[in-house]
C-alpha atoms as a PDB file:
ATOM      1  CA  UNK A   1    -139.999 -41.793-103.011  1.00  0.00           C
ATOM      2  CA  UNK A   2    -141.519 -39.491-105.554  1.00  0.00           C
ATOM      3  CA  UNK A   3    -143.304 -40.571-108.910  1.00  0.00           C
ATOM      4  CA  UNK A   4    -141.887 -37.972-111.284  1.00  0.00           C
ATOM      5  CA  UNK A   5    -141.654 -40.320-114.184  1.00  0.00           C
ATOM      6  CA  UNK A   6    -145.134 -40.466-113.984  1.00  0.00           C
ATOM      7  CA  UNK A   7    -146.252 -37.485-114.845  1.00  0.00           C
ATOM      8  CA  UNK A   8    -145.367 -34.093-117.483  1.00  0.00           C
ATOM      9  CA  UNK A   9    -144.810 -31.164-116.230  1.00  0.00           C
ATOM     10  CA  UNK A  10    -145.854 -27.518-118.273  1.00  0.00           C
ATOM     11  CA  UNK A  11    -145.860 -24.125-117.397  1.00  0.00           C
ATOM     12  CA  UNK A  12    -149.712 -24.688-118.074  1.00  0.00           C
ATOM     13  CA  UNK A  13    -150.250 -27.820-116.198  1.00  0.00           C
ATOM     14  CA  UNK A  14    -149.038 -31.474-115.516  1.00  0.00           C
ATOM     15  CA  UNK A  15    -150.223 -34.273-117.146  1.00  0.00           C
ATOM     16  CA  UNK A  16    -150.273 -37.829-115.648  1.00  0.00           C
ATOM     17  CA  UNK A  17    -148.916 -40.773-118.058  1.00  0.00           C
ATOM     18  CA  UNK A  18    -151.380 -43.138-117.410  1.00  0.00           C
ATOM     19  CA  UNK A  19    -155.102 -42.982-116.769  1.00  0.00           C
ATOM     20  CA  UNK A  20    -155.933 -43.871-113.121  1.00  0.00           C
ATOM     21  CA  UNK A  21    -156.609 -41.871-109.584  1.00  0.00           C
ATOM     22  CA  UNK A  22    -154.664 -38.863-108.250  1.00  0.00           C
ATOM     23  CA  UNK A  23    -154.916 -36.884-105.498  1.00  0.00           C
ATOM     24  CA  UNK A  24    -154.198 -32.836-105.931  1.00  0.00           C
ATOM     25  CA  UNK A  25    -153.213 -30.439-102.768  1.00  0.00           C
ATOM     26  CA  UNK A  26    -153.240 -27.330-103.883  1.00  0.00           C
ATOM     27  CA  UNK A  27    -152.455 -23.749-101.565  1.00  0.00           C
ATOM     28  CA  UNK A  28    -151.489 -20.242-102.797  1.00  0.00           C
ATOM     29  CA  UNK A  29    -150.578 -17.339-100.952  1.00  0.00           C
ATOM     30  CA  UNK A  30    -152.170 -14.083-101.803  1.00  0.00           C
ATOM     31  CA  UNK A  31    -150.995 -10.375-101.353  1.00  0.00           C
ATOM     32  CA  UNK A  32    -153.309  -7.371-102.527  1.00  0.00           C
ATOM     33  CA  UNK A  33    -150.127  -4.593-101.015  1.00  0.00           C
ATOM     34  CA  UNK A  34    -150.026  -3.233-104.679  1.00  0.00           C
ATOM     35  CA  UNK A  35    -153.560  -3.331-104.780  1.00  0.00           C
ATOM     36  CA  UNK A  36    -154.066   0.587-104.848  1.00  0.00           C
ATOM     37  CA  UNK A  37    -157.460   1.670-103.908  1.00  0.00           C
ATOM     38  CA  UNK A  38    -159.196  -1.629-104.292  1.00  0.00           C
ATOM     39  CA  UNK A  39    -160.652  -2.150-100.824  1.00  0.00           C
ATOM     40  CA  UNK A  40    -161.565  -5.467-101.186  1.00  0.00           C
ATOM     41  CA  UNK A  41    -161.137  -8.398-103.413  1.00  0.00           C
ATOM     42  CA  UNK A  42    -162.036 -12.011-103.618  1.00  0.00           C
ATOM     43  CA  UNK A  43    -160.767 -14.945-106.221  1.00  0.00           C
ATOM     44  CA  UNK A  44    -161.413 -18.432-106.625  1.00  0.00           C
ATOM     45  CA  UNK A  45    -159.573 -21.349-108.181  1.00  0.00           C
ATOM     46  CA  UNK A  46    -160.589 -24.638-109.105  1.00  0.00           C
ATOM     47  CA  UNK A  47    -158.905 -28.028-110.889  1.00  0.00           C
ATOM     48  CA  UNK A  48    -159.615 -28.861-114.281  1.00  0.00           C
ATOM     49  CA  UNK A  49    -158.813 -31.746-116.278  1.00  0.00           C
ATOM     50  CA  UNK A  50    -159.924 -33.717-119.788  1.00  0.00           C
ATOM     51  CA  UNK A  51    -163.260 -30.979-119.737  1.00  0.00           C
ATOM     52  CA  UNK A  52    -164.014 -31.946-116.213  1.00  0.00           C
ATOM     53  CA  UNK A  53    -163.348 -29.618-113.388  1.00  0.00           C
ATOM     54  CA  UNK A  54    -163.983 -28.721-109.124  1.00  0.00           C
ATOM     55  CA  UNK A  55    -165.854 -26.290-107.732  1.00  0.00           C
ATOM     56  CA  UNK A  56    -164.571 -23.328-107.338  1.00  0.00           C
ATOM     57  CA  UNK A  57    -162.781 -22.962-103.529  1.00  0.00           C
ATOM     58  CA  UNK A  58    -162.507 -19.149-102.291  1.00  0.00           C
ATOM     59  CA  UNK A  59    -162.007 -17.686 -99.289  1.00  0.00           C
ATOM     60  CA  UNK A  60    -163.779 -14.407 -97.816  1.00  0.00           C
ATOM     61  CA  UNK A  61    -162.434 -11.301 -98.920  1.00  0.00           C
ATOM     62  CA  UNK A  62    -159.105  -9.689 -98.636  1.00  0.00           C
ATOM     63  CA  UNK A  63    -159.900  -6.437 -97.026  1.00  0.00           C
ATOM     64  CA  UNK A  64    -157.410  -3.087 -97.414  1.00  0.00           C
ATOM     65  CA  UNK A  65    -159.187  -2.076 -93.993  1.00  0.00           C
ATOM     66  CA  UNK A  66    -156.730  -2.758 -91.066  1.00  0.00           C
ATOM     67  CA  UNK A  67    -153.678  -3.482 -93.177  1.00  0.00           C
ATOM     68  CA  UNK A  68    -155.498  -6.977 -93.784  1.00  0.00           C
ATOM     69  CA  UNK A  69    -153.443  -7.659 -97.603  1.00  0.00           C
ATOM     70  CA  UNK A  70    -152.803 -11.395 -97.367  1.00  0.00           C
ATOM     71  CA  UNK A  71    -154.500 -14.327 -97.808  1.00  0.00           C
ATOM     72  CA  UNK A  72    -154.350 -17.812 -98.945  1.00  0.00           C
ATOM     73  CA  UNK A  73    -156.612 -20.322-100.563  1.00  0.00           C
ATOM     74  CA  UNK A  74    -156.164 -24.275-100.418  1.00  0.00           C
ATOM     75  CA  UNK A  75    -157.504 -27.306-101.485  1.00  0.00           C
ATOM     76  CA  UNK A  76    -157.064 -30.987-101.734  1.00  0.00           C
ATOM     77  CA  UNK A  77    -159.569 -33.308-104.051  1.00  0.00           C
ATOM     78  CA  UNK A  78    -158.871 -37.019-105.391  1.00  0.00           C
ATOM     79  CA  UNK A  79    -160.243 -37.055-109.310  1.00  0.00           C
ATOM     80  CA  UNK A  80    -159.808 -39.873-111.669  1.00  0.00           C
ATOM     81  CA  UNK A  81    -157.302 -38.699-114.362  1.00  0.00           C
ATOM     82  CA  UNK A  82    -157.303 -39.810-118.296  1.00  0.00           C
ATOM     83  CA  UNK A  83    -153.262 -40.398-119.663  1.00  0.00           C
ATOM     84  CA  UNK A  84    -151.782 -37.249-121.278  1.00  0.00           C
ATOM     85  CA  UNK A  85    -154.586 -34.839-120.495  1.00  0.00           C
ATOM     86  CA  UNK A  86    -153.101 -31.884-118.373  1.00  0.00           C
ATOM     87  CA  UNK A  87    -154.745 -31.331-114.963  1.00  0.00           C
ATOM     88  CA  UNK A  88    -154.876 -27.304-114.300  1.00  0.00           C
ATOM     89  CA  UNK A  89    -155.285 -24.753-112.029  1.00  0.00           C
ATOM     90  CA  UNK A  90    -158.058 -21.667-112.867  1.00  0.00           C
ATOM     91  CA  UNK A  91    -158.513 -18.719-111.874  1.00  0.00           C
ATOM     92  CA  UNK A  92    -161.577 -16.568-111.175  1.00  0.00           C
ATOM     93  CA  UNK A  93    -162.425 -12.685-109.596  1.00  0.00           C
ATOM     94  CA  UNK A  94    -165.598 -13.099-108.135  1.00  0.00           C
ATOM     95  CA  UNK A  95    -165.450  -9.154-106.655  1.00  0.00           C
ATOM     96  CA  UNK A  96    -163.496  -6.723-107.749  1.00  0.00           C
ATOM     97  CA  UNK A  97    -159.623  -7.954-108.281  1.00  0.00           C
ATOM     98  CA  UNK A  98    -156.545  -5.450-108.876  1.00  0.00           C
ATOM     99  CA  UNK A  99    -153.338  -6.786-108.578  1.00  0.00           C
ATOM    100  CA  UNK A 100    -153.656  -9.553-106.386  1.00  0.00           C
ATOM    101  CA  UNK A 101    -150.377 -10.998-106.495  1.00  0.00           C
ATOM    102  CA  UNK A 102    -148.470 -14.384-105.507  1.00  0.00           C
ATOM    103  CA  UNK A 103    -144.746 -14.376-104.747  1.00  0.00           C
ATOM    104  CA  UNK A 104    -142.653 -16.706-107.131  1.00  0.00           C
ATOM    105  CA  UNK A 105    -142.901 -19.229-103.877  1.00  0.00           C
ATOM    106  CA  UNK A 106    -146.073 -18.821-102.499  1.00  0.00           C
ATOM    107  CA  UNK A 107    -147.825 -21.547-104.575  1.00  0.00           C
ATOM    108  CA  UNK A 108    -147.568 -24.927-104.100  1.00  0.00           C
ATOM    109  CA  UNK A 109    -149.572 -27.395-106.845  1.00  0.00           C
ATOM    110  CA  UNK A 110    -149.064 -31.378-106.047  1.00  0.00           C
ATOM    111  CA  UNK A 111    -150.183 -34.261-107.496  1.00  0.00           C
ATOM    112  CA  UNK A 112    -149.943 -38.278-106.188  1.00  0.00           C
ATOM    113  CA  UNK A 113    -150.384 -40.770-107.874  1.00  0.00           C
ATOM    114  CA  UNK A 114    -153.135 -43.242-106.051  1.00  0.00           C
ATOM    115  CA  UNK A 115    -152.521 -46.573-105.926  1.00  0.00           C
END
């Protein structure tokens, strides 16, 4: 079963209705094709909840060389979660970043409730 009543779901984040533990699975597929002349790039993301947040999880660069565009970057934590408080997703460019794009279903953001 799922535990959708449990939680609030925003374009910005999802927010747990009760304070407790949750585990998060995050993955998101990357594409640099419209990338230009950018011959490599490299981003991060991390969780981040109630002024808390992860460390940030990248992988090595995506390199133009060799028609190398894609890539992907995943993650699963368990964090302790405070009722109403949206847990997030962030973002960083660590090297230079143009147009690194995700397809509408490339990313996939889930959070359990632990019980």
């Amino acid at each position: 079963g799922t535990n959708r009543d449990q939680f609030t779901f925003a374009s910005d984040g999802i927010s747990p209705n009760f304070t407790g533990t949750v585990d998060i699975i995050f993955n998101i597929e990357l594409d640099m094709a419209n990338a230009n002349n950018t011959l490599r790039s490299s981003v991060g993301f991390r969780w981040y909840h109630n002024s808390a947040y992860g460390p940030w999880v990248r992988h090595a660069y995506i390199r133009r060389a060799g028609n190398h565009l894609k890539s992907s970057i995943n993650f699963s934590t368990t964090i302790d979660v405070v009722a109403n408080q949206k847990i997030q997703i962030e973002s960083k460019a660590f090297a230079t970043v143009n147009n690194v794009t995700c397809a509408d279903n490339g990313v996939e953001f889930i959070i359990k409730r632990r019980l």
